[in-house]
N, C-alpha and C. Protein backbone atom coordinates (compact mmCIF):
# COMPACT_ATOMS: atom_id res chain seq x y z
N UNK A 1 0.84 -1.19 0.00
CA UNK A 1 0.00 0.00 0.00
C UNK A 1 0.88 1.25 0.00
N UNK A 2 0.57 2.19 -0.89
CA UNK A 2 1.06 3.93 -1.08
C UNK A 2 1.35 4.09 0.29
N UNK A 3 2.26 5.25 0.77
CA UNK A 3 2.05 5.68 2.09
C UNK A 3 2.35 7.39 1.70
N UNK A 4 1.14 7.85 1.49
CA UNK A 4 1.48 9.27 1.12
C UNK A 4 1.72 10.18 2.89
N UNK A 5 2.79 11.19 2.15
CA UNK A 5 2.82 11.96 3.30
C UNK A 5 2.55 13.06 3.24
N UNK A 6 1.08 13.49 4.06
CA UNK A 6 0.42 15.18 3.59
C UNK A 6 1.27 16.26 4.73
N UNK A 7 2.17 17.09 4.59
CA UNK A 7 2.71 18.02 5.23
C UNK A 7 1.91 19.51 5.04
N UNK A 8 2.75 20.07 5.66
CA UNK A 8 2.44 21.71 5.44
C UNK A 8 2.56 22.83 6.93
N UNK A 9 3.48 23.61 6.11
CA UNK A 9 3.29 24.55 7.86
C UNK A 9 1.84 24.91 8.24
N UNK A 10 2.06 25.42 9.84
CA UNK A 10 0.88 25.81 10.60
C UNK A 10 0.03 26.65 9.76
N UNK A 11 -1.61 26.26 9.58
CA UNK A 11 -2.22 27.43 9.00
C UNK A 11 -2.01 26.91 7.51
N UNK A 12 -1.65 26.29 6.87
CA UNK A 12 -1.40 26.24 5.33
C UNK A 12 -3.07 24.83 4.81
N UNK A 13 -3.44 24.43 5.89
CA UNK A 13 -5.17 24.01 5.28
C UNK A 13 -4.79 22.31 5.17
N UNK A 14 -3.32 21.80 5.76
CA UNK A 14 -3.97 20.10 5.56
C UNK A 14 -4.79 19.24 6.21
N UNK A 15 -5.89 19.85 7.28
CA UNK A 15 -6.89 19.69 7.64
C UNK A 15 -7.98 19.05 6.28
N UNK A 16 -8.28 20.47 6.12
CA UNK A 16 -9.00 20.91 4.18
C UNK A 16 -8.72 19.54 3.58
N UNK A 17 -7.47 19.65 3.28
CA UNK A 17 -7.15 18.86 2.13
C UNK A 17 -7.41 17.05 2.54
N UNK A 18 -7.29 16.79 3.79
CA UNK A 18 -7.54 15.54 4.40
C UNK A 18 -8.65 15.06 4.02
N UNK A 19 -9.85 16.14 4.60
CA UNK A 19 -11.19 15.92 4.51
C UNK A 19 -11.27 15.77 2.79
N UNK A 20 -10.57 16.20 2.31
CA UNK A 20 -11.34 15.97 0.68
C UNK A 20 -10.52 14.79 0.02
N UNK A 21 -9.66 14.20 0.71
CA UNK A 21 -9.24 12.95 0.19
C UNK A 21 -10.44 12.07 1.22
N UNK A 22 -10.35 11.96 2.56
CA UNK A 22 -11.14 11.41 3.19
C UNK A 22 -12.56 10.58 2.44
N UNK A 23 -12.95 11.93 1.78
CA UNK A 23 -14.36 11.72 0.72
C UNK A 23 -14.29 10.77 -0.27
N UNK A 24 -13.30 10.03 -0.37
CA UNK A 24 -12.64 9.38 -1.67
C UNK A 24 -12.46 7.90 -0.88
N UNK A 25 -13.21 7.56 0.44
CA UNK A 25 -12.60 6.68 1.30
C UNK A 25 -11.42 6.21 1.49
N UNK A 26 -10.30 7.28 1.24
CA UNK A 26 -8.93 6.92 1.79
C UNK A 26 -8.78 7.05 3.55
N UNK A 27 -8.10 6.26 4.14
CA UNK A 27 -7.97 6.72 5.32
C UNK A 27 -6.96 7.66 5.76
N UNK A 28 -7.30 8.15 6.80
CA UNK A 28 -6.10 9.37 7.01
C UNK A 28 -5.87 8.97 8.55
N UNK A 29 -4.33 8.97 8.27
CA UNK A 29 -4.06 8.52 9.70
C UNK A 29 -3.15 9.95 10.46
N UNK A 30 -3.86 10.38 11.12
CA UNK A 30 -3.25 12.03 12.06
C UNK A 30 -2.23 12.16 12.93
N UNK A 31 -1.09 12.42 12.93
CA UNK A 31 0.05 12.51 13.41
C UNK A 31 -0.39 13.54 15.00
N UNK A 32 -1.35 14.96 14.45
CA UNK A 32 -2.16 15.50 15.97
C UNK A 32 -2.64 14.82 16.49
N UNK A 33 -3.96 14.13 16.21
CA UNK A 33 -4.34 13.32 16.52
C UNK A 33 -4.25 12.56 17.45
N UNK A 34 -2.74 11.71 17.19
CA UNK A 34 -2.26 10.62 17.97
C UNK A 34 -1.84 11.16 19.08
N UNK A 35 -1.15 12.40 19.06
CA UNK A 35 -0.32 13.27 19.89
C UNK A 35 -1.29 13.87 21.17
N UNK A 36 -2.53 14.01 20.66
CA UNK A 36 -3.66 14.60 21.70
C UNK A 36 -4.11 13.05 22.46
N UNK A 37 -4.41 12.12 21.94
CA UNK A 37 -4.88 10.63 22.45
C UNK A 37 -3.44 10.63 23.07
N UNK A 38 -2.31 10.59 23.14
CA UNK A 38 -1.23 10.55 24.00
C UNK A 38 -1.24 11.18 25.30
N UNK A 39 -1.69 12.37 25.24
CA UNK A 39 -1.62 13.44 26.60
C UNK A 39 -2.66 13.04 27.10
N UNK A 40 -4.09 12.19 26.74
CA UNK A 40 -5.43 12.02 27.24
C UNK A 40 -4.66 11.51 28.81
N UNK A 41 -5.87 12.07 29.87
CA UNK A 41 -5.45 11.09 31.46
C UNK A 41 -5.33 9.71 31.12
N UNK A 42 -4.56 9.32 31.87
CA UNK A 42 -3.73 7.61 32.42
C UNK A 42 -2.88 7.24 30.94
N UNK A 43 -2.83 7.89 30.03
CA UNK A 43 -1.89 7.46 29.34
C UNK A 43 -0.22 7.36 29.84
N UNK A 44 0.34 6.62 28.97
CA UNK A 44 1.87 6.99 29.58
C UNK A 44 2.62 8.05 29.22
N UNK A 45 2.21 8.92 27.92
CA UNK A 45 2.87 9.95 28.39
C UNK A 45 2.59 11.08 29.25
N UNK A 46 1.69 11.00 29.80
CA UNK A 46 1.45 11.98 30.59
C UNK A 46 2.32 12.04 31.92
N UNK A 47 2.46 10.90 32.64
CA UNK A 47 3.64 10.56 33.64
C UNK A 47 4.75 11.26 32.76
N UNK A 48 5.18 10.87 31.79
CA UNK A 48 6.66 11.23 31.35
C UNK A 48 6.92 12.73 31.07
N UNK A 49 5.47 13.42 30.81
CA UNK A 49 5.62 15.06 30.83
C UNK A 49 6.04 15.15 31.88
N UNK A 50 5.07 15.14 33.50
CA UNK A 50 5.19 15.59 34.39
C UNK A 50 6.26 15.61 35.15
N UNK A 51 7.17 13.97 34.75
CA UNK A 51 8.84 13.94 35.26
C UNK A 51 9.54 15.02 34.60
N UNK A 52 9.43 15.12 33.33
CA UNK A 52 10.18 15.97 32.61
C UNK A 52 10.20 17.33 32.47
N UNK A 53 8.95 18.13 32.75
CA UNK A 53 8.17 19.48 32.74
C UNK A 53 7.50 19.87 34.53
N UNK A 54 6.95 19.12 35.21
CA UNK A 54 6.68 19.30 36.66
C UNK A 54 5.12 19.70 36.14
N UNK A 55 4.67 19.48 37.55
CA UNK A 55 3.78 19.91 37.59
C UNK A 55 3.13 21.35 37.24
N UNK A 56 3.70 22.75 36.75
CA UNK A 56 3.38 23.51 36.12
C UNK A 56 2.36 23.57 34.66
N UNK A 57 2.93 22.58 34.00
CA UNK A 57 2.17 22.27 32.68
C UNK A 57 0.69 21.85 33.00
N UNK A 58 0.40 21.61 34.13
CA UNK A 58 -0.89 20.44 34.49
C UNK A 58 -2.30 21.30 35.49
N UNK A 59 -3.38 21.08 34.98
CA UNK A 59 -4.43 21.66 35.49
C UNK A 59 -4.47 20.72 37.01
N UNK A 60 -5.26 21.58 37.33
CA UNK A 60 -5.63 21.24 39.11
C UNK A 60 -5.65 19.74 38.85
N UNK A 61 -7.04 19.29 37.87
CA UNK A 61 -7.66 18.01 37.75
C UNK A 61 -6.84 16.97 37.03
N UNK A 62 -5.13 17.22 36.88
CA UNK A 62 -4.11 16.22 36.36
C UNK A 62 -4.65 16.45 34.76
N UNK A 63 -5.21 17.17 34.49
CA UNK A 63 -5.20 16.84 32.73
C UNK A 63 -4.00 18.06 32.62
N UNK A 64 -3.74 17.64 31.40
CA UNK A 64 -2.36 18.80 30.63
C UNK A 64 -2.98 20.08 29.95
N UNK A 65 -2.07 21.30 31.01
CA UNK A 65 -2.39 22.48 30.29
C UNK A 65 -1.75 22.80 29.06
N UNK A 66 -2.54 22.90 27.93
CA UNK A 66 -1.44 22.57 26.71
C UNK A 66 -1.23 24.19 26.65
N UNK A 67 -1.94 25.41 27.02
CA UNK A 67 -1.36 26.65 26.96
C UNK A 67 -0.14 26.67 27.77
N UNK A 68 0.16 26.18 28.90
CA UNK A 68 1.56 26.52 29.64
C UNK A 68 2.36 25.77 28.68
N UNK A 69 2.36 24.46 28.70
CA UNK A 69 3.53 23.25 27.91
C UNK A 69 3.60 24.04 26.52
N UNK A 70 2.78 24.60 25.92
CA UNK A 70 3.17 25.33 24.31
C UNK A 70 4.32 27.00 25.11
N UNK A 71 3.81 27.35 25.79
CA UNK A 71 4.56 28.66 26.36
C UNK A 71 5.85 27.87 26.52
N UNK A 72 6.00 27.30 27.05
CA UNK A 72 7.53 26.36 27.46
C UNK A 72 7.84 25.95 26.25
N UNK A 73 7.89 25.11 25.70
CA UNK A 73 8.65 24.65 24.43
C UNK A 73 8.89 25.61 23.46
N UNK A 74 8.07 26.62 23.37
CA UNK A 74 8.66 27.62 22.01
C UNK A 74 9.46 28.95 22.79
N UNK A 75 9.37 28.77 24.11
CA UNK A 75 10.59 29.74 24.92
C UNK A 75 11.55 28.88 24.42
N UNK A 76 12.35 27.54 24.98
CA UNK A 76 13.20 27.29 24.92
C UNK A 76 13.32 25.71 23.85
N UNK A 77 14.22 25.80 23.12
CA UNK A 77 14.36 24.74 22.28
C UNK A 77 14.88 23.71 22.83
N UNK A 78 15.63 23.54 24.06
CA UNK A 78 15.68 22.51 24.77
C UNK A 78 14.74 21.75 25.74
N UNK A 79 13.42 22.26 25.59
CA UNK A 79 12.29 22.05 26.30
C UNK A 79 11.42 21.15 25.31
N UNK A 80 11.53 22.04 24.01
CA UNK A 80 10.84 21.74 22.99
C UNK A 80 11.57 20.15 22.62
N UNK A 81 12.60 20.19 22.33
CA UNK A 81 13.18 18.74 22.37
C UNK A 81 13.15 17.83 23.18
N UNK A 82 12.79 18.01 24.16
CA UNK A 82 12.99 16.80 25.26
C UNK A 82 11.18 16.49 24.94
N UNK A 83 10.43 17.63 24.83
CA UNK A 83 8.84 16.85 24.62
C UNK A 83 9.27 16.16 23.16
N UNK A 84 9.69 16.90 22.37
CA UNK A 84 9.71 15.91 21.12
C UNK A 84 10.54 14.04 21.15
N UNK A 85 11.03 14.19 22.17
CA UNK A 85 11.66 12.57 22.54
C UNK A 85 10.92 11.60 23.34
N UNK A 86 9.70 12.04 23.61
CA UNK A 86 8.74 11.71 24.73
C UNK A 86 7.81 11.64 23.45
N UNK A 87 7.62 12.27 22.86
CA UNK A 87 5.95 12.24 21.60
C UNK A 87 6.57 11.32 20.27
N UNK A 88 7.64 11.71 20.16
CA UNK A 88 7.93 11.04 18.26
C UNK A 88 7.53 10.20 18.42
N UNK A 89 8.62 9.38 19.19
CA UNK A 89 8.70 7.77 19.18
C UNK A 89 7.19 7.18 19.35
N UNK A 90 6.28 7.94 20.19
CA UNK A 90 5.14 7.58 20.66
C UNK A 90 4.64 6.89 19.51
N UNK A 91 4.16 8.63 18.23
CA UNK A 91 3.89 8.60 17.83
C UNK A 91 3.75 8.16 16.57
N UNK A 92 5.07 7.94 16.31
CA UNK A 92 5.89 6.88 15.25
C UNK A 92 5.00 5.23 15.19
N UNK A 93 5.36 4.90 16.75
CA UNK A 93 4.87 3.82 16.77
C UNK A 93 3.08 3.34 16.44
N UNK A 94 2.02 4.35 16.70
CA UNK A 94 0.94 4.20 16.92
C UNK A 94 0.51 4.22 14.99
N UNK A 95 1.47 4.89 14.51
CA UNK A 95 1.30 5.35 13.07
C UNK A 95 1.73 4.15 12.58
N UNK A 96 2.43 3.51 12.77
CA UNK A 96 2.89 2.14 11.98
C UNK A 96 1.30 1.61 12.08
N UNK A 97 0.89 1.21 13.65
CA UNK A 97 0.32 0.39 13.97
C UNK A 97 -0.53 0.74 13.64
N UNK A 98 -1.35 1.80 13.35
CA UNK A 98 -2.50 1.98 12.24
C UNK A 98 -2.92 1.72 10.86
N UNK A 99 -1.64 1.96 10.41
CA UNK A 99 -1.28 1.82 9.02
C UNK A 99 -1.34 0.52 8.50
N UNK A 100 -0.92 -0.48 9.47
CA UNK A 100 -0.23 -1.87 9.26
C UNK A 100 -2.30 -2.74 9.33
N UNK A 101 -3.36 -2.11 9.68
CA UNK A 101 -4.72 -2.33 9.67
C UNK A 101 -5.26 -2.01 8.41
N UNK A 102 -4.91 -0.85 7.49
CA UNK A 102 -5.55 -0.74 6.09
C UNK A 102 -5.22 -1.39 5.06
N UNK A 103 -6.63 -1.54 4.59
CA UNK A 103 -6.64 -2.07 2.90
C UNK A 103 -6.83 -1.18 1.94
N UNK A 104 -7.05 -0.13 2.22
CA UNK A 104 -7.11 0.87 0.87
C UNK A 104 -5.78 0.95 -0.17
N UNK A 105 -5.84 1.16 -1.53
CA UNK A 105 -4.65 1.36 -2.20
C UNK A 105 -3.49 2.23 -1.57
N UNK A 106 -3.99 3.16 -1.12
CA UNK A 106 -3.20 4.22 -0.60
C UNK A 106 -3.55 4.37 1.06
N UNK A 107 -2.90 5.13 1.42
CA UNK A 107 -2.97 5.88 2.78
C UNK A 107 -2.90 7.22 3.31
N UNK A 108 -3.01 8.48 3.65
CA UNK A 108 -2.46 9.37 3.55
C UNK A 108 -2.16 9.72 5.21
N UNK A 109 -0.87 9.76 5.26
CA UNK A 109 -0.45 10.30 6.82
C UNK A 109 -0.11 11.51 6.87
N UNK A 110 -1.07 12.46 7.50
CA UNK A 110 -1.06 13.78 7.94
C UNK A 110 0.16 13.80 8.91
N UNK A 111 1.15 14.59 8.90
CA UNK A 111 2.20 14.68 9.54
C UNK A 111 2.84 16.11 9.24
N UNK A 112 2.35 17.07 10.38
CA UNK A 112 2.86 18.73 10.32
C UNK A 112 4.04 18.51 10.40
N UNK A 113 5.10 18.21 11.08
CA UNK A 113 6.55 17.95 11.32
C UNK A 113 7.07 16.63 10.53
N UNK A 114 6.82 15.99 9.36
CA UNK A 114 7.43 15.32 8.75
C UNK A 114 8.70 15.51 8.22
N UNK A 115 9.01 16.58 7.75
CA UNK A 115 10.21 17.27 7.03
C UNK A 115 11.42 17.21 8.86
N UNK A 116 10.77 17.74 9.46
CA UNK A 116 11.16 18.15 10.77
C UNK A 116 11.95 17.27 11.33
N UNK A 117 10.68 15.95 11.60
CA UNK A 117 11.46 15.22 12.48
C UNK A 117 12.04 14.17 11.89
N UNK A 118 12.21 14.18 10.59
CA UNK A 118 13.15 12.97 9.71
C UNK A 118 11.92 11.89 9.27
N UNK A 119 11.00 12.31 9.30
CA UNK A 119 10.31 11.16 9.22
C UNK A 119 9.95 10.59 6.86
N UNK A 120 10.69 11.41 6.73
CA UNK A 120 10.15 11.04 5.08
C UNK A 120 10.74 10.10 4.75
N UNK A 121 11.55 9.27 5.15
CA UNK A 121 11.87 7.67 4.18
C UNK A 121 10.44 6.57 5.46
N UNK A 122 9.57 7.14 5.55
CA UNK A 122 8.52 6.40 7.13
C UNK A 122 7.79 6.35 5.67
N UNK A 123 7.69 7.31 4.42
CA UNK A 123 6.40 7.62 3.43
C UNK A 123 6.87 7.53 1.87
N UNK A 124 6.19 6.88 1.14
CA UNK A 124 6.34 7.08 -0.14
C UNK A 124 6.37 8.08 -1.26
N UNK A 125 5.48 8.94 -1.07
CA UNK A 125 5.63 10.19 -1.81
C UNK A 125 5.23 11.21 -0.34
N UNK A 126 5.59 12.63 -0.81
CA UNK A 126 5.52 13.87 0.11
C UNK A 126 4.34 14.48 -0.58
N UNK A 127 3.47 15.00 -0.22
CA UNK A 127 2.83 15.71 -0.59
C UNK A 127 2.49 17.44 0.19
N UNK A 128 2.76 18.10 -0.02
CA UNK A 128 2.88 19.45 0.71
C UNK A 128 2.00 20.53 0.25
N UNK A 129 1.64 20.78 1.04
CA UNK A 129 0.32 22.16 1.16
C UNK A 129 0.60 23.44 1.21
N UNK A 130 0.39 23.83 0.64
CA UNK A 130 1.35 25.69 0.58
C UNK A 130 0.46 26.83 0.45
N UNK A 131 0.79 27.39 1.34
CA UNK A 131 -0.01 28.89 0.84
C UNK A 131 1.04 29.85 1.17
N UNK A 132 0.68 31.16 1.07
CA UNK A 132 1.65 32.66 1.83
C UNK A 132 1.84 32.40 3.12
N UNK A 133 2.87 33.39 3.66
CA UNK A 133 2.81 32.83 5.15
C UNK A 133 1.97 33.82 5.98
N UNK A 134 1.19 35.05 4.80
CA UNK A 134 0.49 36.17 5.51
C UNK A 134 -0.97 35.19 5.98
N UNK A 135 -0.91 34.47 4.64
CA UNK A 135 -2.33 33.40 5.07
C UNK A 135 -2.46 32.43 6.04
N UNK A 136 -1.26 31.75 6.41
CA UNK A 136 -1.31 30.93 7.43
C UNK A 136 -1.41 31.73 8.52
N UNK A 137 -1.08 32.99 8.57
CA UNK A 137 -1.18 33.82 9.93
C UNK A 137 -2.40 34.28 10.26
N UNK A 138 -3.09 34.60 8.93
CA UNK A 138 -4.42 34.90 9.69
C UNK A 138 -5.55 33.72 9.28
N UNK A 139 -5.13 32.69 9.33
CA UNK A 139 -6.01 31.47 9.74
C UNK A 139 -5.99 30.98 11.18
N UNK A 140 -4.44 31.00 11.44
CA UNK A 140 -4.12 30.61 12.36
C UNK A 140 -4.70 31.43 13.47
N UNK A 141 -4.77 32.47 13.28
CA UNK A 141 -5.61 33.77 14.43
C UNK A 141 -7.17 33.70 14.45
N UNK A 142 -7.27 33.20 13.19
CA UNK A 142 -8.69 33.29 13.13
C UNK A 142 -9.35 31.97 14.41
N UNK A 143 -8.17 30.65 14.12
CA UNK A 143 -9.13 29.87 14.79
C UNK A 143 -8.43 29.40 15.86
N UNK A 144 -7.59 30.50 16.73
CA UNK A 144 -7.29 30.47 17.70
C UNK A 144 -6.83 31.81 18.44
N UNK A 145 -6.40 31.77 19.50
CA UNK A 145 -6.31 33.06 20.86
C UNK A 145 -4.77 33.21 20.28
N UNK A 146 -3.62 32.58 19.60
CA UNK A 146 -2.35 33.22 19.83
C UNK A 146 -2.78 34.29 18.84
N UNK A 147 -1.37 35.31 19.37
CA UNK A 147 -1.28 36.64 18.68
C UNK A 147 -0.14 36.29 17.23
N UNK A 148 -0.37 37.52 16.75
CA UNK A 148 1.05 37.24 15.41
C UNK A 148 2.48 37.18 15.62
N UNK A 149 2.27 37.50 16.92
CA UNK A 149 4.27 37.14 17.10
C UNK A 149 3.93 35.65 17.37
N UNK A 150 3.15 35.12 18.54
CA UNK A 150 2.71 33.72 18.40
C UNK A 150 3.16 32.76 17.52
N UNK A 151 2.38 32.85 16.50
CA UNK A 151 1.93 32.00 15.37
C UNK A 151 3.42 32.59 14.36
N UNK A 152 4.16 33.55 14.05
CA UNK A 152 5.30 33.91 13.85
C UNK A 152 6.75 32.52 14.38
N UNK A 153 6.49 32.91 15.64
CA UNK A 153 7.11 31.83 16.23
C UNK A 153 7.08 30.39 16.02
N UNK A 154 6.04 30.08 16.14
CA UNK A 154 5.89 28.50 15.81
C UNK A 154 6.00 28.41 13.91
N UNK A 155 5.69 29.56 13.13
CA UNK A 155 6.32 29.37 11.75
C UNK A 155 7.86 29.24 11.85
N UNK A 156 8.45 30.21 12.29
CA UNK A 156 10.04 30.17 12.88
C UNK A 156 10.43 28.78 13.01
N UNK A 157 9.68 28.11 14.58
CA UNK A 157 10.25 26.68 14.44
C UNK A 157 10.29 25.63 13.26
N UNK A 158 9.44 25.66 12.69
CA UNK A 158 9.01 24.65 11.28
C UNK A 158 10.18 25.40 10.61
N UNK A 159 10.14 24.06 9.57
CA UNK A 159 10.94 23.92 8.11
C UNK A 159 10.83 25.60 7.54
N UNK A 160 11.72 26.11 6.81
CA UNK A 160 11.39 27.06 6.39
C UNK A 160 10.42 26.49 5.16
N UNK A 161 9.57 27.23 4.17
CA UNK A 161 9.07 26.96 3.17
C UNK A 161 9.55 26.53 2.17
N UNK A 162 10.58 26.77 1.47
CA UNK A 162 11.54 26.58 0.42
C UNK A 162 11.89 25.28 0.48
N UNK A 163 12.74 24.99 2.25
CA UNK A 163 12.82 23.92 2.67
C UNK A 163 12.04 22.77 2.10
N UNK A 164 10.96 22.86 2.78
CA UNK A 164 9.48 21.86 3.07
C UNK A 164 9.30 21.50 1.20
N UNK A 165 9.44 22.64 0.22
CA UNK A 165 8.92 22.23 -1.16
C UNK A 165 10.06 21.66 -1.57
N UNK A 166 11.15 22.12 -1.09
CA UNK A 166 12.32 21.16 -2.04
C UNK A 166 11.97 19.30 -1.55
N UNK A 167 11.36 19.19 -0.40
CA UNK A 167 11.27 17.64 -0.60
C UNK A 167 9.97 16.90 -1.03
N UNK A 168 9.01 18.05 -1.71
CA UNK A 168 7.26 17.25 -2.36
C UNK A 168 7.66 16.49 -3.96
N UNK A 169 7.08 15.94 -3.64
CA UNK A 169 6.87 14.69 -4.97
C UNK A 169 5.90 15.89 -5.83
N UNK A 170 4.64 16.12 -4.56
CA UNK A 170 3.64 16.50 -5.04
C UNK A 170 3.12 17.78 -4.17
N UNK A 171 2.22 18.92 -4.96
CA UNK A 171 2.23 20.22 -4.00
C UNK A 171 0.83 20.87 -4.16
N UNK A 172 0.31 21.14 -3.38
CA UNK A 172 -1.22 21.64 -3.59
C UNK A 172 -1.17 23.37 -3.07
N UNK A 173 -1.24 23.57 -4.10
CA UNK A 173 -1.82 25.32 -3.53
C UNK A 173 -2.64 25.54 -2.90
N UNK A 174 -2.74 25.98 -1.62
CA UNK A 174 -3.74 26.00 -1.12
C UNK A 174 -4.39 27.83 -1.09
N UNK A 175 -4.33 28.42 -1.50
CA UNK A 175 -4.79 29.77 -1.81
C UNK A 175 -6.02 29.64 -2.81
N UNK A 176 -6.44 28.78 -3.40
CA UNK A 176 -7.51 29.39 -3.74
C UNK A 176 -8.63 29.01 -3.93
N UNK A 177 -9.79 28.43 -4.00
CA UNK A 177 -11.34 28.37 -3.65
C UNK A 177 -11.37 26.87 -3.35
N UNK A 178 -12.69 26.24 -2.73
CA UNK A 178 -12.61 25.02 -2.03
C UNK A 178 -12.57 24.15 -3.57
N UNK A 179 -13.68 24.86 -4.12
CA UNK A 179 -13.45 23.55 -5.70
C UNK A 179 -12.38 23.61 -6.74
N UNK A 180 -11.69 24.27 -6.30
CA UNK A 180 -10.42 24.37 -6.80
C UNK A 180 -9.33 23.10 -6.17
N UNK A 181 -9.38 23.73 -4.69
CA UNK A 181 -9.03 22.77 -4.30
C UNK A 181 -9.54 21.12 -4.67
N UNK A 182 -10.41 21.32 -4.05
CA UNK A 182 -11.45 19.34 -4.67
C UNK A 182 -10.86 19.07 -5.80
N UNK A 183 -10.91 20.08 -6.82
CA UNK A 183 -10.20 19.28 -8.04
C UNK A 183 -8.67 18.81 -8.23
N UNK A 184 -7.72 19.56 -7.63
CA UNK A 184 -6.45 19.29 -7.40
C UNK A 184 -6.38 18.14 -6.42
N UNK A 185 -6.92 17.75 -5.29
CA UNK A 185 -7.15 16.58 -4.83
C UNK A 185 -7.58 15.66 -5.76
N UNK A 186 -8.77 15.67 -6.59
CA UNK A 186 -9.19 14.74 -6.94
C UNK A 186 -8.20 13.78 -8.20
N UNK A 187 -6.97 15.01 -8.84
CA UNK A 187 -6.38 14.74 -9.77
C UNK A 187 -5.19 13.89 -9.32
N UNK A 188 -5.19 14.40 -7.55
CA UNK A 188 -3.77 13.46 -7.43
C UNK A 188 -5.03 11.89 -7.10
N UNK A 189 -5.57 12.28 -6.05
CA UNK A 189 -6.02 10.94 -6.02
C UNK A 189 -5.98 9.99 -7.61
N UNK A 190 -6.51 10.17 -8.36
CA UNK A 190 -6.40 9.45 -9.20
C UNK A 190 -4.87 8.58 -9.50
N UNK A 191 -4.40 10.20 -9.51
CA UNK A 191 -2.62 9.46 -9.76
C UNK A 191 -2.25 8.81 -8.82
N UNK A 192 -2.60 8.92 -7.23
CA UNK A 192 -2.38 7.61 -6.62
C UNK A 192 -2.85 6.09 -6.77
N UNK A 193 -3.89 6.13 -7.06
CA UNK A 193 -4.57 5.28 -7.66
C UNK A 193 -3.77 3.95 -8.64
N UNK A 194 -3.15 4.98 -9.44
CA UNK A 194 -2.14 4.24 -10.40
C UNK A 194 -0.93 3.77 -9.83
N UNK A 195 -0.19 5.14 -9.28
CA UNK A 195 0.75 4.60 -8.54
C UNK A 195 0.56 2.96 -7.65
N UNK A 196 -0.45 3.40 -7.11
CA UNK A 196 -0.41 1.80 -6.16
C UNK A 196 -0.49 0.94 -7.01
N UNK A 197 -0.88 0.56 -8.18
CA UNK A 197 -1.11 -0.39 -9.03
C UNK A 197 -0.47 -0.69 -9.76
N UNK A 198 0.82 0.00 -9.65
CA UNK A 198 2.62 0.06 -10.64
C UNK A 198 2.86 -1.21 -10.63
């Protein structure tokens, strides 16, 4: 089976683009996703934050304040790394083990930090989502409380852009109307289609 990999910085729509392969009954397996079912109470990483971060990150009721733990990791990059050695692997693993359940021709694994965390020989083709970075900023505001230095910052941490396109097989613009989009989905789907059937 294909193992496509849908990337894209914060704000650039591979949400969007999921849901419209989704429609095509491909499965999409979520790299967030897994990462939020990780922090859920009694999981194991949640013990391994709290050794590693203290009790600061954590609401009264033991669930994880993800506003403090995001304030911490994009202050310091050595914070940010030590959660990323506690989540990859997690998440690495849960992604196999999903993957290793489908029968569809293809697959598509949503993965914001693919470029990031080394993960592209994990996927068969790259597929990357692009827009301006004025647009990812005011999406990103739109459907959340950070400010523009915020969302600045966490663009900062990611791949630069240039970066992220020098490694797509395949690249979807995401700037301009939803059936625009649908159709550029629908054209790769097809070409996956084939691909799996090489």
């Amino acid at each position: 089976m294909l193992k496509i990999g849908l990337t894209g910085g914060i704000g650039s729509g591979k949400s969007t683009i999921a849901t419209l392969f989704s429609q095509y009954n491909i499965p999409i397996i979520d790299a967030d996703i897994i990462a939020h079912q990780l922090v859920e109470p009694n999981q194991p990483a949640l013990s391994l934050i709290r050794q590693t971060f203290g009790d600061s990150v954590f609401n009264n009721d033991d669930s994880l304040n993800r506003d403090n733990l995001r304030q911490l990791i994009f202050s310091s990059t050595d914070k940010k790394q030590q959660l990323e050695k506690i989540l990859h692997p997690l998440i690495y693993q849960q992604m196999q083990s999903d993957f290793s359940k489908q029968t569809s021709p293809y697959c598509l694994l949503c993965i914001p930090l693919l470029i990031e965390t080394g993960m592209t020989s994990f996927v068969d083709r790259i597929l990357i989502v692009d827009c301006a970075v004025e647009t990812q900023i005011a999406r990103v505001k739109a459907r959340s409380n950070l400010s523009r230095t915020q969302v600045l910052s966490i663009i900062d941490n990611q791949t630069s852009r240039a970066n992220r396109l020098s490694y797509s097989h395949d690249v979807i613009d995401n700037s301009n109307s939803i059936s625009e989009l649908a159709d550029q989905v629908k054209k790769l789907h097809n070409q996956y289609l084939l691909l799996s059937n090489a």
